[in-house]
Protein backbone atom coordinates (compact mmCIF):
# COMPACT_ATOMS: atom_id res chain seq x y z
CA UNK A 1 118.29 -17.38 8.88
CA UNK A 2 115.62 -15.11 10.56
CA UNK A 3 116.11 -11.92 11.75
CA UNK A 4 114.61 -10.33 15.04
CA UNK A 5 112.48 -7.25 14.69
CA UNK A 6 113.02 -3.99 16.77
CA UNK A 7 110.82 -1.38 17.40
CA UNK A 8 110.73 0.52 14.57
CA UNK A 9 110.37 -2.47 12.15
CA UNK A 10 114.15 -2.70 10.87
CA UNK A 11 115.44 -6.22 10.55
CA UNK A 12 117.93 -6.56 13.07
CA UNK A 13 120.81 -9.79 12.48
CA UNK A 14 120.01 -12.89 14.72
CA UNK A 15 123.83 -13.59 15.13
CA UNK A 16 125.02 -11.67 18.56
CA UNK A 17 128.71 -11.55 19.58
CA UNK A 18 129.78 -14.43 21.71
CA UNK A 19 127.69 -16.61 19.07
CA UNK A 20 129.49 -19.86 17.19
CA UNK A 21 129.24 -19.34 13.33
CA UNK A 22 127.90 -22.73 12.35
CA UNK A 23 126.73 -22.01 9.10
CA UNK A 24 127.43 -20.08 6.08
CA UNK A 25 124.42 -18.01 6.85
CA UNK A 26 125.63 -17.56 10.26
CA UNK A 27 128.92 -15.84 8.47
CA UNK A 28 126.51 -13.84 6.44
CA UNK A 29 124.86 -12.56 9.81
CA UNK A 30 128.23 -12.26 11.57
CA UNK A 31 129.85 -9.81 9.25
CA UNK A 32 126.68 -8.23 9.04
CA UNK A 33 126.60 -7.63 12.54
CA UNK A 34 129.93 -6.66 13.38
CA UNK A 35 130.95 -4.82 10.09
CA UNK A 36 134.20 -5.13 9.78
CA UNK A 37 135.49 -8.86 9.77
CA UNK A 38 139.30 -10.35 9.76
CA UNK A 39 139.29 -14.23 8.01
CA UNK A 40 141.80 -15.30 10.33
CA UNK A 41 143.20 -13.57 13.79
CA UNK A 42 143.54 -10.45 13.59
CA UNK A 43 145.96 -8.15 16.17
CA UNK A 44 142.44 -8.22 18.75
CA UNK A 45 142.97 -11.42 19.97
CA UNK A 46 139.87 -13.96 19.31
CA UNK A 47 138.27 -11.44 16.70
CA UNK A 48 138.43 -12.95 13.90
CA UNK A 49 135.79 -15.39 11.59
CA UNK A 50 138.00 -18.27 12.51
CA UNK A 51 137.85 -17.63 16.27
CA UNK A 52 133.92 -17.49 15.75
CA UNK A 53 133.63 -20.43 14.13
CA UNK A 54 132.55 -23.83 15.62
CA UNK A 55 135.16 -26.29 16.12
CA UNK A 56 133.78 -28.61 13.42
CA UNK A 57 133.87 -25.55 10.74
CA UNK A 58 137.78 -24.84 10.71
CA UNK A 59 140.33 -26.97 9.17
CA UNK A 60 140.25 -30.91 9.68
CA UNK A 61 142.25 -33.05 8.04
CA UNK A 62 140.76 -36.46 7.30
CA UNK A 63 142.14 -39.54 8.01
CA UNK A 64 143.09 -40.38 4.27
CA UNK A 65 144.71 -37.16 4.29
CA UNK A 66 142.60 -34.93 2.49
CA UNK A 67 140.80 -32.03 4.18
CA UNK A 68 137.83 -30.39 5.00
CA UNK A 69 136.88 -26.96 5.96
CA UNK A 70 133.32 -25.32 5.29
CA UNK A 71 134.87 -21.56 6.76
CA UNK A 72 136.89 -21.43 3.88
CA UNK A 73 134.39 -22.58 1.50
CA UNK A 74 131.95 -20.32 2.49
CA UNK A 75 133.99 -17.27 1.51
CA UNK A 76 132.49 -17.44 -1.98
CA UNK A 77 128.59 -17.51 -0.86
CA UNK A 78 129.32 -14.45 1.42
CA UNK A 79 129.95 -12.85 -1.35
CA UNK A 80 128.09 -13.59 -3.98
CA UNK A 81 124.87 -14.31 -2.19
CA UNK A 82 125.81 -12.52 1.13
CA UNK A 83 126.41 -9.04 -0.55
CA UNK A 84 129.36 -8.73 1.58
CA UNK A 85 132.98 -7.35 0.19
CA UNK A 86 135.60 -9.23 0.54
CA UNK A 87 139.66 -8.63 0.16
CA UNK A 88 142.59 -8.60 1.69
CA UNK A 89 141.55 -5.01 3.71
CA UNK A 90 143.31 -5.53 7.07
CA UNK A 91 146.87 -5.05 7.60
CA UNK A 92 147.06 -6.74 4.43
CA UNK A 93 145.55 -10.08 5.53
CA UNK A 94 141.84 -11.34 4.30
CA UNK A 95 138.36 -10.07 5.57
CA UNK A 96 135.10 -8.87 5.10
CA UNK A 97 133.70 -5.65 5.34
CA UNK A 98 129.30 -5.79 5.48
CA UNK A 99 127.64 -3.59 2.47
CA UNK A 100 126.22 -1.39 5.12
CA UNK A 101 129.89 0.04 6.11
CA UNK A 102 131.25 -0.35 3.06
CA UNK A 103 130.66 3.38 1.66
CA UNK A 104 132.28 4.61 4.88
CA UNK A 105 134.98 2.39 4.94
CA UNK A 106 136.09 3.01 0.70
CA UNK A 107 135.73 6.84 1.69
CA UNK A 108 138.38 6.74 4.62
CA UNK A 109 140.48 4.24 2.76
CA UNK A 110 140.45 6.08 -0.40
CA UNK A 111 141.71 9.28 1.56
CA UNK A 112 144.39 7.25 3.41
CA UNK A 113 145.52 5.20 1.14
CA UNK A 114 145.57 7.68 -1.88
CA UNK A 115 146.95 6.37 -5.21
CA UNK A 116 150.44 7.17 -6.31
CA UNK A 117 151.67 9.21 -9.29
CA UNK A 118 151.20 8.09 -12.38
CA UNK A 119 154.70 8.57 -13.59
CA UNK A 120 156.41 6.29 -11.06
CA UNK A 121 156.57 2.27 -11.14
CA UNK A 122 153.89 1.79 -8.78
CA UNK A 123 151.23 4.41 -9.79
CA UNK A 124 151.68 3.01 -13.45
CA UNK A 125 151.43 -0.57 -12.91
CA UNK A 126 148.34 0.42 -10.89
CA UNK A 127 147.25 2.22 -13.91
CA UNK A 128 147.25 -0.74 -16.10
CA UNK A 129 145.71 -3.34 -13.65
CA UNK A 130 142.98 -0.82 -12.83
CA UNK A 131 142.97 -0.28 -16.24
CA UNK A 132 142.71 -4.17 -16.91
CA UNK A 133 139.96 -4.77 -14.76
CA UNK A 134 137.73 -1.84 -16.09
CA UNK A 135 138.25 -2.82 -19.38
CA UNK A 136 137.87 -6.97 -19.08
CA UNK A 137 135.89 -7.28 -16.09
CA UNK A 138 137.11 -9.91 -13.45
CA UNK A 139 139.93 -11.81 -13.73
CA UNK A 140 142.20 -14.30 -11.34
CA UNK A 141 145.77 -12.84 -10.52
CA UNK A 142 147.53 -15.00 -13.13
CA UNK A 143 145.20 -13.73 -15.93
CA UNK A 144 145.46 -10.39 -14.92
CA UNK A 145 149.14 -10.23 -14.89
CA UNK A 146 149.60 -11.96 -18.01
CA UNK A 147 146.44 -9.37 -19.19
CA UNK A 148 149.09 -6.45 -17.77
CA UNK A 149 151.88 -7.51 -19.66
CA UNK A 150 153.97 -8.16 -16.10
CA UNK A 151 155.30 -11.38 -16.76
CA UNK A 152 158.97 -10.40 -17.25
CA UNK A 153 161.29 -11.56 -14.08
CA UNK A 154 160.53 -10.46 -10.43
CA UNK A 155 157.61 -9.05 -12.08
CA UNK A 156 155.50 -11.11 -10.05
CA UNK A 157 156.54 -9.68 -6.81
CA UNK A 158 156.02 -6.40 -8.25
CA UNK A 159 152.56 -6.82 -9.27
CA UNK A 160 151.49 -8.96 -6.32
CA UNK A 161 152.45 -5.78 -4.26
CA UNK A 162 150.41 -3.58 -6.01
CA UNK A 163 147.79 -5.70 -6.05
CA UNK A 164 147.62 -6.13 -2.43
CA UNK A 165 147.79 -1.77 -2.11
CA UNK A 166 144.91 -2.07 -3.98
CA UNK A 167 142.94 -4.02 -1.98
CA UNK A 168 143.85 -1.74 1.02
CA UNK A 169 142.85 0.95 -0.92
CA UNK A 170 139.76 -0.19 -1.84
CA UNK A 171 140.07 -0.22 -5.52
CA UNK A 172 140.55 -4.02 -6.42
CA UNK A 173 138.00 -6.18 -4.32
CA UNK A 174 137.14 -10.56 -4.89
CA UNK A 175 134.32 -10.94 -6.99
CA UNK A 176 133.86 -14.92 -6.38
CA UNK A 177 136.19 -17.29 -6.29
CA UNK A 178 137.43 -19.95 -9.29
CA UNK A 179 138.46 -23.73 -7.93
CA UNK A 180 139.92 -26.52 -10.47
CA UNK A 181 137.67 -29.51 -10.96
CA UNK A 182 138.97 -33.22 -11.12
CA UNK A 183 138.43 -35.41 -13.75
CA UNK A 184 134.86 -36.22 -12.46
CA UNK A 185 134.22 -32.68 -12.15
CA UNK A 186 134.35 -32.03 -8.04
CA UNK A 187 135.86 -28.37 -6.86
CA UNK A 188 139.62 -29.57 -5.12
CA UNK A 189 142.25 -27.26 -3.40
CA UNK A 190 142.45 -23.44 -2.55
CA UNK A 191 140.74 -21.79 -4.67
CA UNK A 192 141.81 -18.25 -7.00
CA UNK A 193 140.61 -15.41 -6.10
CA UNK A 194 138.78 -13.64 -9.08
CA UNK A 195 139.74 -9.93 -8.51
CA UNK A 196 137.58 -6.90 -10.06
CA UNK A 197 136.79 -3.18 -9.14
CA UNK A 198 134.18 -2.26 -6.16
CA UNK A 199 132.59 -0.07 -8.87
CA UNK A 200 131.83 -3.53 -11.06
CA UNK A 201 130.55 -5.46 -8.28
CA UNK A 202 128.43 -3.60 -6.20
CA UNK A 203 127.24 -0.34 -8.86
CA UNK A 204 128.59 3.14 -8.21
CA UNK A 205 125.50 3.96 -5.67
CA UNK A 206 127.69 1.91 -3.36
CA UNK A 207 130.58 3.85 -3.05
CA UNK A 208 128.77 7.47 -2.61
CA UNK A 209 129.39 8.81 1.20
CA UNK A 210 127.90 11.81 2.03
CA UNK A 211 130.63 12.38 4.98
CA UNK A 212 134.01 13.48 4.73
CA UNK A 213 136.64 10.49 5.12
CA UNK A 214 137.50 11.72 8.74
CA UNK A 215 133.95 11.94 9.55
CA UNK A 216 133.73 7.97 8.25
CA UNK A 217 136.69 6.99 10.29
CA UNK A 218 135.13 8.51 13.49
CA UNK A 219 131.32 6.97 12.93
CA UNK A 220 133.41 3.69 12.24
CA UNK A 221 135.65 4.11 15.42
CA UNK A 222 132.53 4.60 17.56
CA UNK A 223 130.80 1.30 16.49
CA UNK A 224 134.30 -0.40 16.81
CA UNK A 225 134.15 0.88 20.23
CA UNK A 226 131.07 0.12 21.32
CA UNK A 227 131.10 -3.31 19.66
CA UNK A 228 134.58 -4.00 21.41
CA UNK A 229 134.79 -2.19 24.51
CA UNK A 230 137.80 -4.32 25.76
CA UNK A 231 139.73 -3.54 22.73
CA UNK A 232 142.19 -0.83 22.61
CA UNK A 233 142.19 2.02 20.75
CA UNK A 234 145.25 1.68 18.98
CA UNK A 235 144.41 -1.98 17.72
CA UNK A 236 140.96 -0.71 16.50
CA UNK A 237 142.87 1.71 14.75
CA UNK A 238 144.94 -0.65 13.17
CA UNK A 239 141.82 -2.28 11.99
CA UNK A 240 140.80 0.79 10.09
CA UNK A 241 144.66 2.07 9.21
């Protein structure tokens, strides 16, 4: 997809709010544009990359029963070829969050959501699965747990918790994700997740902020704000909580 031009010779992203996303690149500019991303609604009604998307790009089933849906397919690309981050980074649902925002939005989420003690449950089982991923690289949840040794009883819960704290926190982040093949080799169902550290996928100069954490949530509050004037403060800071 092109990209208009301003004045000062900066590509600026072709996809303007109130636009259908069409395409994968479409998704690409959308996040791009608006920063900060939900997969599916969010609690500002009709923000969301489902609510942008074209009627013919969100779930259909078929008439044989199968499905179809190129939103959820193109979660991978946006990733991988998109450099956008992906993870479960709003109120514990699914989104994106563009490269440029990222180091803003890892500094205030660091801060806010600040990693336990290391000597209770839940700051040592985030111990090993950081632990895990620094050490092995990327790896779906089931590997990862097994990789952690948490495969005792309602240790799946447990780790699926932490996992998702994580992601809020900005420490665990998708990579890509990893979909079973039939027997004549075609991608079928939902697709894993493969999980790995921020600091593995996008280098360490991507995580460097030069502002304090509140000064990131305030530059990110502004372009929230001027992006959705409509929206109210409180569910913009919900976004960013």
């Amino acid at each position: 997809m092109e990209r208009d031009i301003d004045l000062n010779g900066e590509a600026q992203p072709s996809w303007r709010l109130g636009d259908s996303i069409c395409t994968c690149a479409d998704l690409i500019e959308c996040v791009d544009t608006v920063g900060f991303l939900p997969m599916f609604e969010s609690d500002i009604e009709g923000f969301s990359a489902d609510a942008f998307a074209a009627a013919e790009c969100r779930y259909q089933v078929r008439p044989d029963g199968s499905w179809v849906w190129p939103l959820w397919r193109w979660k991978g690309p946006v990733v991988t070829e998109g450099g956008c981050v992906y993870g479960k980074f709003f109120a514990g649902k699914a989104g994106f969050v563009s490269r440029r925002w990222w180091p803003d939005f890892c500094n205030w989420r660091r801060h806010s959501h600040p990693l336990p003690q290391s000597d209770t449950e839940a700051g040592m089982v985030m111990d090993i699965v950081l632990c895990e991923l620094r050490e092995g690289g990327s790896m779906v949840s089931r590997d990862l747990r097994a990789a952690c040794g948490l495969t005792g009883p309602r240790m799946r819960a447990l780790f699926d918790r932490h996992v998702l704290q994580l992601q809020m926190a900005c420490r665990i982040v998708t990579e890509d994700f990893v979909y079973p093949h039939d027997k004549h080799g075609h991608e079928y169902g939902w697709g894993l997740s493969l999980l790995t550290t921020p600091e593995r996928l996008l280098g360490p100069e991507a995580e460097r902020c030069d502002r304090t954490p509140e000064e990131s949530h305030h530059r990110m509050m502004e372009h929230l704000q001027k992006l959705l004037p409509n929206a109210k403060e409180r569910q913009l800071l919900k976004l960013l909580k």
